[in-house]
PDB file of N, CA and C in Angstrom:
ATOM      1  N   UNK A   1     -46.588 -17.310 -17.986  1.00  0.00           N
ATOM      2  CA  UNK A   1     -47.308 -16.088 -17.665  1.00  0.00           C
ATOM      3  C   UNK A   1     -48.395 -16.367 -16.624  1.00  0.00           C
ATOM      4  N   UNK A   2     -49.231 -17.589 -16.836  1.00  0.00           N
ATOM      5  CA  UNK A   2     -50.116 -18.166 -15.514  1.00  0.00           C
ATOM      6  C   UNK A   2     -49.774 -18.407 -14.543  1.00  0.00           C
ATOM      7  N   UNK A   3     -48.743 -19.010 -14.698  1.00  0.00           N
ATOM      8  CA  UNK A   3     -47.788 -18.677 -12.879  1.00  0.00           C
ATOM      9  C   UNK A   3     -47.416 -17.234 -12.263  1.00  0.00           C
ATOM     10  N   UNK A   4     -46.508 -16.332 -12.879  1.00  0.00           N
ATOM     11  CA  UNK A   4     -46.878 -15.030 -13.030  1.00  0.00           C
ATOM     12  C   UNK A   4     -48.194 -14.410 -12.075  1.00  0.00           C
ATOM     13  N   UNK A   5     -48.767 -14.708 -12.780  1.00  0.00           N
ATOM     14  CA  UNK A   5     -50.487 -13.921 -12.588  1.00  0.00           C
ATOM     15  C   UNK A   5     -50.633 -14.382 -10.918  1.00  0.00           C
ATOM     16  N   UNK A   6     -50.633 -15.748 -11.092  1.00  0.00           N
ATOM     17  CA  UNK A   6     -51.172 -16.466  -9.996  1.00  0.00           C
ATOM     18  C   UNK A   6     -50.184 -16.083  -8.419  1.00  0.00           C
ATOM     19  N   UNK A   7     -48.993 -16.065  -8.766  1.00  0.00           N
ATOM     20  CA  UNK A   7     -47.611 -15.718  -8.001  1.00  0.00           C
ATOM     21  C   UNK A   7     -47.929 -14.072  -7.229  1.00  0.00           C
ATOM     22  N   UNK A   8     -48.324 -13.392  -8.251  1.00  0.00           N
ATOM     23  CA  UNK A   8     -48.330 -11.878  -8.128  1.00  0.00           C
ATOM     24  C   UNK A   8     -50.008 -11.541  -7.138  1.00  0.00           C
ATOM     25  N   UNK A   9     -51.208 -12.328  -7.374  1.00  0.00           N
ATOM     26  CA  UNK A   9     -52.007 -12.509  -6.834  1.00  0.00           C
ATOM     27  C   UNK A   9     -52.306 -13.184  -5.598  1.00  0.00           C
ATOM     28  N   UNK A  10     -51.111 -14.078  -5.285  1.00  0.00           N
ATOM     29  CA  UNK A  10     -50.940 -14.457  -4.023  1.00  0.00           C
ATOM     30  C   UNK A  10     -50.158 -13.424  -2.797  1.00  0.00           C
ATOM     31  N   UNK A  11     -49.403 -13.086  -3.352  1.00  0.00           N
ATOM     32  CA  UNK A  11     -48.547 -12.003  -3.145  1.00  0.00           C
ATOM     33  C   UNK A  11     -49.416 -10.696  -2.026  1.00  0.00           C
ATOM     34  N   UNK A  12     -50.274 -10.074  -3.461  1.00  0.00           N
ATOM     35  CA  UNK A  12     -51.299  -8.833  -3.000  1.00  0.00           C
ATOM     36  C   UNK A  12     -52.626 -10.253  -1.879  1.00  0.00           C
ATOM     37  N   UNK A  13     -52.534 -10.830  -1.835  1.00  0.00           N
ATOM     38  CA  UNK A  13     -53.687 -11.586  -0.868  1.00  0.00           C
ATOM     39  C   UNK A  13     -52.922 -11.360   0.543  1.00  0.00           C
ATOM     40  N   UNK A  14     -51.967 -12.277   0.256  1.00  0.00           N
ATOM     41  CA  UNK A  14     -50.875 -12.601   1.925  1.00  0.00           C
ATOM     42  C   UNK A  14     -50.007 -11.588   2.015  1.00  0.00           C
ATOM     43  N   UNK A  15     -50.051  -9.984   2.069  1.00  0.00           N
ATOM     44  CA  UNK A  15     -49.065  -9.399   2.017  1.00  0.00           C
ATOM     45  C   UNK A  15     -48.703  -9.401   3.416  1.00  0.00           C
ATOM     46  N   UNK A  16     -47.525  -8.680   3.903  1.00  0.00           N
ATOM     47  CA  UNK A  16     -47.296  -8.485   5.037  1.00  0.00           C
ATOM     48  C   UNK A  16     -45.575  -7.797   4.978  1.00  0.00           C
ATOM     49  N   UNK A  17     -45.700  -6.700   6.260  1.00  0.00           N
ATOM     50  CA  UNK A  17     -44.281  -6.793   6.031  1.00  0.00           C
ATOM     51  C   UNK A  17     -42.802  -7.628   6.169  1.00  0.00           C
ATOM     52  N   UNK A  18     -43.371  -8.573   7.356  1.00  0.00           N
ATOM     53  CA  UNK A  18     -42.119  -9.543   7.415  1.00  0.00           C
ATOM     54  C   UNK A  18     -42.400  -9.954   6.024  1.00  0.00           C
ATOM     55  N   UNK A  19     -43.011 -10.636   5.038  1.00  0.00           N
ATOM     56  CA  UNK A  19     -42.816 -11.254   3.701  1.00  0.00           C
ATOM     57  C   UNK A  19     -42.282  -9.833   3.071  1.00  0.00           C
ATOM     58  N   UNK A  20     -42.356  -8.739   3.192  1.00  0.00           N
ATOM     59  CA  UNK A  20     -41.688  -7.973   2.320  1.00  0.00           C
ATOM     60  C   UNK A  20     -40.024  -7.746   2.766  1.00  0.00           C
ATOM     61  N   UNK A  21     -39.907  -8.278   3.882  1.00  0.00           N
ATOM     62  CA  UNK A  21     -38.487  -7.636   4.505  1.00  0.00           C
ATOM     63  C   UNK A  21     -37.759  -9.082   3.863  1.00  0.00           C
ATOM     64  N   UNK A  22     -38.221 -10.315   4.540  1.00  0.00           N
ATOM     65  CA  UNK A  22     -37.619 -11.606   3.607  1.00  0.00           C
ATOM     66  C   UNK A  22     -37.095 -11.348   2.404  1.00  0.00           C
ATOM     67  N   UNK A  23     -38.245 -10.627   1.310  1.00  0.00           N
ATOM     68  CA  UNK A  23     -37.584 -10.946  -0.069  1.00  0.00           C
ATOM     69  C   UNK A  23     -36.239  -9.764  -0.171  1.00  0.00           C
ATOM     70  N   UNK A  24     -36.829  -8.599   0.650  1.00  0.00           N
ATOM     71  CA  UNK A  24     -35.482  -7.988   0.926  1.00  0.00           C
ATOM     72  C   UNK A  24     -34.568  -8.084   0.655  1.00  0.00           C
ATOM     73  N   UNK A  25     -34.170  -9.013   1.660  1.00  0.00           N
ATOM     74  CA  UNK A  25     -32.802  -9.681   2.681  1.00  0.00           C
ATOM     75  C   UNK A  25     -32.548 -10.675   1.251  1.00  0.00           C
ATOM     76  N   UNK A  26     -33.481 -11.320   1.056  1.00  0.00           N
ATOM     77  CA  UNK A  26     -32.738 -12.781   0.114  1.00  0.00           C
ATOM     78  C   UNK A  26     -32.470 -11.540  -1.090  1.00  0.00           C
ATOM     79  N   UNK A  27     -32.847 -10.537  -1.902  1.00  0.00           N
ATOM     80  CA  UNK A  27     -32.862  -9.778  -2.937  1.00  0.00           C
ATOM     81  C   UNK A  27     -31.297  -9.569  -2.704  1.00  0.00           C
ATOM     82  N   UNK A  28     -30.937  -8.622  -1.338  1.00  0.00           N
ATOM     83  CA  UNK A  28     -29.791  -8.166  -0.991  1.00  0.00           C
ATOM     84  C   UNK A  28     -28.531  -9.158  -1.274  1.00  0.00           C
ATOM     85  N   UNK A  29     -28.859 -10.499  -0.635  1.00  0.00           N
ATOM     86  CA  UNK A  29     -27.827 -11.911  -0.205  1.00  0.00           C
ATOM     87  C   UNK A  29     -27.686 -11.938  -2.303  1.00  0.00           C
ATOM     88  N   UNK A  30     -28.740 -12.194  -2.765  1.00  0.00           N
ATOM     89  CA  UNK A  30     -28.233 -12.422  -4.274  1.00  0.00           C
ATOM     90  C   UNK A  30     -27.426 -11.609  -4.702  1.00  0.00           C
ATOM     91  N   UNK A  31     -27.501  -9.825  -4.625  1.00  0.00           N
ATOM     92  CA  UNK A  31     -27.475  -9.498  -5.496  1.00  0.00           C
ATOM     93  C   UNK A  31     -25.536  -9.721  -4.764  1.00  0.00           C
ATOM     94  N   UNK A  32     -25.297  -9.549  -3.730  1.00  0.00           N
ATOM     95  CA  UNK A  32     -23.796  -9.929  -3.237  1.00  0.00           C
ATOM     96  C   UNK A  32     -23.536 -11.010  -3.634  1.00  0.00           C
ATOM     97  N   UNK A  33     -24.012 -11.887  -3.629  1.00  0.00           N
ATOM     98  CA  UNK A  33     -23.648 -13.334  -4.075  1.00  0.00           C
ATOM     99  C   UNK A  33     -23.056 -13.320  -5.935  1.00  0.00           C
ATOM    100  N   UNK A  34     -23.872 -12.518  -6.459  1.00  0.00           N
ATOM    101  CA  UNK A  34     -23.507 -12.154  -7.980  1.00  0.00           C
ATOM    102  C   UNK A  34     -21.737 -11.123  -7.662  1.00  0.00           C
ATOM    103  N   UNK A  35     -22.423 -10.120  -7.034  1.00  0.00           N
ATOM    104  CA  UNK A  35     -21.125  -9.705  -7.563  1.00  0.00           C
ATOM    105  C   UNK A  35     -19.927 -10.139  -6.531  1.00  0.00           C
ATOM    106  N   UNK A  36     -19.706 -10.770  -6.092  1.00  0.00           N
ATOM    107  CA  UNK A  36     -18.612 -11.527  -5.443  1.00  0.00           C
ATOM    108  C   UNK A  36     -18.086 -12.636  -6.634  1.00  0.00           C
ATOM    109  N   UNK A  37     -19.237 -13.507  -7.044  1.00  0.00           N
ATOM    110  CA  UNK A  37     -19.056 -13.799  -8.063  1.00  0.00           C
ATOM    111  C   UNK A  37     -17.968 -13.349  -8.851  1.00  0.00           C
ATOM    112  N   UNK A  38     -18.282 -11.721  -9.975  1.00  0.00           N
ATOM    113  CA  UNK A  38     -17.684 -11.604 -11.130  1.00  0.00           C
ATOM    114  C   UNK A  38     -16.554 -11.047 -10.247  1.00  0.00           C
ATOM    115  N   UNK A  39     -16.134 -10.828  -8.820  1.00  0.00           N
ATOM    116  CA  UNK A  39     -15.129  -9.962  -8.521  1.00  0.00           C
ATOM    117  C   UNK A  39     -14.044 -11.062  -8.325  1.00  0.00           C
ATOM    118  N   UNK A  40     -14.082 -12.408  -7.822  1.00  0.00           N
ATOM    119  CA  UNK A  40     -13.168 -13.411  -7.820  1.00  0.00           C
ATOM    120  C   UNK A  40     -12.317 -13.760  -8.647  1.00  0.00           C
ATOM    121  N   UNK A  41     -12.846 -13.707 -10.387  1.00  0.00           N
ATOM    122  CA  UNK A  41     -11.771 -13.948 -11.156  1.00  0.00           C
ATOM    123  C   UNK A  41     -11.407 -13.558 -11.474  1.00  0.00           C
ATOM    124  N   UNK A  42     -11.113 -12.038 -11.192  1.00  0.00           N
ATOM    125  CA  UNK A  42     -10.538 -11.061 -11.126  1.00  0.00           C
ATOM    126  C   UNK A  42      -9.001 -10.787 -10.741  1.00  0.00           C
ATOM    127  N   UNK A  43      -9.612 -10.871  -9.460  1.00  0.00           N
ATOM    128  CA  UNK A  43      -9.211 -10.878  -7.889  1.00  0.00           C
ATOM    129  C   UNK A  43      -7.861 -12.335  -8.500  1.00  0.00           C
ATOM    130  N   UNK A  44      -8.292 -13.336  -8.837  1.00  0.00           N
ATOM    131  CA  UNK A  44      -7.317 -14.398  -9.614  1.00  0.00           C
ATOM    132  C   UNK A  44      -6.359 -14.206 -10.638  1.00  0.00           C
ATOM    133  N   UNK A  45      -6.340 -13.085 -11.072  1.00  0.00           N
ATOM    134  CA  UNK A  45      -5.428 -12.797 -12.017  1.00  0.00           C
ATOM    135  C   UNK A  45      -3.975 -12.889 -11.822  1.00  0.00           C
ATOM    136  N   UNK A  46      -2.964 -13.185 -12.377  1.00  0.00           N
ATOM    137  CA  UNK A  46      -1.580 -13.389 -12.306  1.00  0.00           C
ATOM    138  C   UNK A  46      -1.280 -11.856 -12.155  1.00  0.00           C
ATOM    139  N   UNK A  47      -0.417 -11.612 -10.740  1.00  0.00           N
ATOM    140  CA  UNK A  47       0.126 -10.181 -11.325  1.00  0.00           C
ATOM    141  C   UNK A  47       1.707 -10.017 -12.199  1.00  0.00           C
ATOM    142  N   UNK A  48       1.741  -9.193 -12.719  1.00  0.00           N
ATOM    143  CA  UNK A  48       2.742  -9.474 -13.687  1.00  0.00           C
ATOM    144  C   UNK A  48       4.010  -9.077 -12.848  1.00  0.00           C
ATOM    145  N   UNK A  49       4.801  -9.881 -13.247  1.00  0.00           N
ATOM    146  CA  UNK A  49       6.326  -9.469 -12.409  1.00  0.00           C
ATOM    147  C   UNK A  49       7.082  -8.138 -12.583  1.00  0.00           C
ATOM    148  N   UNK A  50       7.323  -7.592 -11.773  1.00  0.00           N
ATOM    149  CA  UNK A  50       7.762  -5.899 -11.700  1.00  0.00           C
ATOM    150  C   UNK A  50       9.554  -5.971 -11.828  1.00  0.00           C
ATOM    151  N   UNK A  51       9.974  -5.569 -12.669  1.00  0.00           N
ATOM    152  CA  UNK A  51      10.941  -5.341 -12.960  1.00  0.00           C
ATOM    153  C   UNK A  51      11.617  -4.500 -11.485  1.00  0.00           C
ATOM    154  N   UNK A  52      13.028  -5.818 -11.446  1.00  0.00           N
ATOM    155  CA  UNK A  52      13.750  -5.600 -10.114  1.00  0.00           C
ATOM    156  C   UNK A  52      15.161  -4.963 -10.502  1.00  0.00           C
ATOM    157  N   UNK A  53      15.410  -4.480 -11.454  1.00  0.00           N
ATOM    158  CA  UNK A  53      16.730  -3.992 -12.386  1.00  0.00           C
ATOM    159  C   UNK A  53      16.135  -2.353 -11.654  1.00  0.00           C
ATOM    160  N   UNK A  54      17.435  -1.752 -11.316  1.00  0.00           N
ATOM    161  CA  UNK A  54      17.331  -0.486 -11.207  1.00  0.00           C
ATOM    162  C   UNK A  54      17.660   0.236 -12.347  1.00  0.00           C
ATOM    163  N   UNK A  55      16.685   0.990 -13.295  1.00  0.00           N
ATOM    164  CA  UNK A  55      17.246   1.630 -14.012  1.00  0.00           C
ATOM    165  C   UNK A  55      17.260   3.006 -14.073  1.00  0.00           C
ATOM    166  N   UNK A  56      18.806   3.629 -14.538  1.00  0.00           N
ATOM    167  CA  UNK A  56      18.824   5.210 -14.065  1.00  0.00           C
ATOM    168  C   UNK A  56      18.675   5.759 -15.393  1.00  0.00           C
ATOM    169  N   UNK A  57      18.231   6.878 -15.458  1.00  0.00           N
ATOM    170  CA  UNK A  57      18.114   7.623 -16.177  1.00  0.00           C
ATOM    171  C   UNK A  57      19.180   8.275 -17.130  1.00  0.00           C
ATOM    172  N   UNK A  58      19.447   8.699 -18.516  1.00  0.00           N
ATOM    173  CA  UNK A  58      20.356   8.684 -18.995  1.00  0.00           C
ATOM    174  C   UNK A  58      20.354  10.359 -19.490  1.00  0.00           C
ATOM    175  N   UNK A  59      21.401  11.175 -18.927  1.00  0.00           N
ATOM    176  CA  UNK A  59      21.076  12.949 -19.678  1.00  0.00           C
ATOM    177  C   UNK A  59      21.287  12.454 -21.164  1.00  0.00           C
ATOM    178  N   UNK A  60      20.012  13.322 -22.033  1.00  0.00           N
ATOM    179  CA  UNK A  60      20.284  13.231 -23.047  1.00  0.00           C
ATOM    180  C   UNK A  60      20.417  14.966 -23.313  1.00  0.00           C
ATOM    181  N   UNK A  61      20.629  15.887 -22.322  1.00  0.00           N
ATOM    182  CA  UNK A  61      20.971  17.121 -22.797  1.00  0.00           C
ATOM    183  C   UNK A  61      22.719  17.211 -21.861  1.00  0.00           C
ATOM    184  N   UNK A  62      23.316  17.901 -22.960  1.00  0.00           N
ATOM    185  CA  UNK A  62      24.722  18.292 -22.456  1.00  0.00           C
ATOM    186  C   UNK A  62      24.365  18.916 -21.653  1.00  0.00           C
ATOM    187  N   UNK A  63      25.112  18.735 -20.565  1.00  0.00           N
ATOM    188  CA  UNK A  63      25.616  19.294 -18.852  1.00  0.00           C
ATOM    189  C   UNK A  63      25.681  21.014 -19.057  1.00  0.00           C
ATOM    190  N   UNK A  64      24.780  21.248 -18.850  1.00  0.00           N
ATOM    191  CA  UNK A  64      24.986  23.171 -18.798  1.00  0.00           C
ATOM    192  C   UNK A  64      23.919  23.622 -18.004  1.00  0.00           C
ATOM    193  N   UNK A  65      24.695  25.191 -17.217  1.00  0.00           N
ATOM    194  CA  UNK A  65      23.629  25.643 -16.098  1.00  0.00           C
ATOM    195  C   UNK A  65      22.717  25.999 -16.419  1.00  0.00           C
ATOM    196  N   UNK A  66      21.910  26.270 -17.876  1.00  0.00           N
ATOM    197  CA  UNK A  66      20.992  27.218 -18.058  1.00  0.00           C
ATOM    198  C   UNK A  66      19.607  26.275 -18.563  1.00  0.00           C
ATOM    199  N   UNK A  67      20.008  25.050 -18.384  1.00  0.00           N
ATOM    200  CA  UNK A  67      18.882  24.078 -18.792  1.00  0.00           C
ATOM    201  C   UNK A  67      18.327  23.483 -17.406  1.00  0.00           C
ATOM    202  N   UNK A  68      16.643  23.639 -17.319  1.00  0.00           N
ATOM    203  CA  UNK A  68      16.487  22.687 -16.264  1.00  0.00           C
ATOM    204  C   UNK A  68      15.557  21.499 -16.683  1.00  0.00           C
ATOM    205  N   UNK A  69      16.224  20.578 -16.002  1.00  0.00           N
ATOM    206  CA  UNK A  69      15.130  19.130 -16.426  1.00  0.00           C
ATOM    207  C   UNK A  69      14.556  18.736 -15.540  1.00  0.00           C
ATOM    208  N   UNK A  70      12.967  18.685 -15.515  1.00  0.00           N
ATOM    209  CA  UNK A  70      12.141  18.808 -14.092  1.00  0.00           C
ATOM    210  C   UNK A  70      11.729  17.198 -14.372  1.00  0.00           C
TER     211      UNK A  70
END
């Protein structure tokens, strides 16, 4: 917490905006750096093999004009 104090008090002494645009930029670079992170092992996943069999469809209603199957 004394570091804290002392950190946050240096801070309000030396302010400036280039030191505010820095933590910015490094704030920004982390917070991409994280989620690139959780998006990679993801991104690694096996995709599952897609069935290469054509399969047709089978009428399960008798052949008559007055039925439609959408």
């Amino acid at each position: 917490m004394d570091d804290r104090a002392r950190l946050d008090n240096q801070y309000i002494e030396n302010w400036s905006l280039w030191q505010d645009l820095v933590i910015l930029v490094l704030t920004i670079s982390a917070v991409t750096r994280n989620i690139l992170q959780t998006v990679k092992p993801a991104a690694r996943m096996p995709v599952p093999a897609q069935d290469t069999e054509r399969r047709e469809l089978v009428g399960m209603v008798p052949d008559s004009g007055n039925v439609l199957v959408g």
